[in-house]
Protein backbone atom coordinates (compact mmCIF):
# COMPACT_ATOMS: atom_id res chain seq x y z
CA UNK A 1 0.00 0.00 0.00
CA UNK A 2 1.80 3.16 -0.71
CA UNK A 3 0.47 6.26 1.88
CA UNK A 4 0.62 8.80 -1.11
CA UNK A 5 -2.53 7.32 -2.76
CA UNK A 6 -4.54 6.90 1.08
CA UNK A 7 -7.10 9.18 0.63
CA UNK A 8 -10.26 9.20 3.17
CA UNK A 9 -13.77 9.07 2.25
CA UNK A 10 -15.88 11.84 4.03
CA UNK A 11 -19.48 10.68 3.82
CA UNK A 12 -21.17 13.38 6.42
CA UNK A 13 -19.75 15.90 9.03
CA UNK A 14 -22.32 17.37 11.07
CA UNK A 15 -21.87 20.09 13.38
CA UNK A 16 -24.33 20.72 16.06
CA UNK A 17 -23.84 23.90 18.61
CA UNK A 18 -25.97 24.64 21.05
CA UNK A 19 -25.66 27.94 23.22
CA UNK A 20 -25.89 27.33 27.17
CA UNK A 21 -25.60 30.89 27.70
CA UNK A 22 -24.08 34.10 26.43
CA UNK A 23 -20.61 33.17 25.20
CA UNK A 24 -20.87 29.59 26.43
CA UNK A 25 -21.99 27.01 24.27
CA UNK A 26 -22.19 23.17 23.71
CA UNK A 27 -20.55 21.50 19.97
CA UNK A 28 -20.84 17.91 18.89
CA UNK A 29 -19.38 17.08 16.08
CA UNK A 30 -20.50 13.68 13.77
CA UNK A 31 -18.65 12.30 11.16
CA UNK A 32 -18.93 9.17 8.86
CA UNK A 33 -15.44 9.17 8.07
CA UNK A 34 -14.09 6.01 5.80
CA UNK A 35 -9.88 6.25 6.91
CA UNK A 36 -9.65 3.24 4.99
CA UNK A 37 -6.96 2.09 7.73
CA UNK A 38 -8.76 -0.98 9.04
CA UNK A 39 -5.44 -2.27 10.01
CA UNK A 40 -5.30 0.76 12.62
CA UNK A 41 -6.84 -0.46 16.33
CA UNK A 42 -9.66 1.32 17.08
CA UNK A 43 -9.02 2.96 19.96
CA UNK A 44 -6.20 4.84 18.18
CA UNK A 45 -8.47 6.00 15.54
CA UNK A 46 -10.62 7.52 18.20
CA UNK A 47 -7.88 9.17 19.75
CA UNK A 48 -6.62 10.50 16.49
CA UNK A 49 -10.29 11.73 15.77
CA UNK A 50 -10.84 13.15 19.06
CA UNK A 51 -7.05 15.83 18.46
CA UNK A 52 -8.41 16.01 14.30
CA UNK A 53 -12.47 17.71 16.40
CA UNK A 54 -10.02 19.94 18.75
CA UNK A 55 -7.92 21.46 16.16
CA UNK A 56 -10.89 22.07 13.71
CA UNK A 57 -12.49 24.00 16.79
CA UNK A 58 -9.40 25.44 17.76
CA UNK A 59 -8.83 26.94 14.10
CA UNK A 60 -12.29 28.07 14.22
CA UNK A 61 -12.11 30.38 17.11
CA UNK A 62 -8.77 31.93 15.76
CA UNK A 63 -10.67 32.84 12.65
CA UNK A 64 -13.33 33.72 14.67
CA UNK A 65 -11.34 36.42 17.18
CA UNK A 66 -9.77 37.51 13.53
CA UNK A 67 -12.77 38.23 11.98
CA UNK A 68 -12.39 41.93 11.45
CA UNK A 69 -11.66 43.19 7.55
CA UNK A 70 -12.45 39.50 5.94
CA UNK A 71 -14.68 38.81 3.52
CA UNK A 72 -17.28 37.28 6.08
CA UNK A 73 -17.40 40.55 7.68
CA UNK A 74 -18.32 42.40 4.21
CA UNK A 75 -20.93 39.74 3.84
CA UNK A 76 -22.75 40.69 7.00
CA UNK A 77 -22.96 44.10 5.71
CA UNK A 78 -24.23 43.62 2.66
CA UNK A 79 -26.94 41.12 3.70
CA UNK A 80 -27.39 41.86 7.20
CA UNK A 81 -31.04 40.55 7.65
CA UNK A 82 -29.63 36.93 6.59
CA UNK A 83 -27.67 37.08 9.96
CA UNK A 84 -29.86 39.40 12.42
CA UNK A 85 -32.00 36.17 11.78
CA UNK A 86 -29.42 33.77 13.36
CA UNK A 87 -28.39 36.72 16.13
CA UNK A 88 -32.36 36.77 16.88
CA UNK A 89 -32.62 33.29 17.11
CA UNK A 90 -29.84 32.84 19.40
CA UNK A 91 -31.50 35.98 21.59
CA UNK A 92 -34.92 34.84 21.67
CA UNK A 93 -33.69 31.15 22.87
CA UNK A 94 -32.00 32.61 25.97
C-alpha cells in the first residue's frame, strides 16, 4: 500500500452547537469518516479523531477572534437581515 494514494472518504460531518448561555456554548461534532486504515486499532483511531475535532475547533475560534476586515465581515454588511436572523434566534432562545 503506498500512503501517497490513502485518501479518506468523508461521507457526512455534522456540526451541532448549542448555546448554554451568552458566550458559552455546547458543539458535537458527527462524522462518517471512511480512513480506509482498518489495520489501525480502534481505539487509536478515536484518539486521532478526538485531536483532528479539537484542532478544527481550535482553528475556528482563531478565525473567529480575527474576523475583522475579511470577507465574512463584508458579507454581513451587505446582507445583514440573513444574519440578524441567526443573532435573533440565538437571543430569543435565551
Amino acid at each position: 500500500m503506498n500512503p501517497a494514494n490513502l485518501q479518506a472518504d468523508f461521507n457526512y460531518i455534522v456540526v451541532r452547537y448549542d448555546p448554554i448561555c451568552v458566550g458559552r456554548g455546547k458543539l458535537t461534532l458527527v462524522m462518517d469518516i471512511d480512513v480506509k486504515v482498518d489495520f489501525v486499532p480502534l481505539f487509536m483511531l478515536k484518539v486521532v479523531c478526538k485531536k483532528f475535532c479539537k484542532d478544527l475547533v481550535q482553528k475556528v475560534l482563531k478565525v473567529s477572534e480575527e474576523f475583522k476586515g475579511w470577507i465574512w465581515e463584508k458579507k454581513m454588511k451587505e446582507k445583514p437581515e440573513t444574519f440578524n436572523f441567526f443573532k435573533n434566534s440565538i437571543a430569543d432562545y435565551f
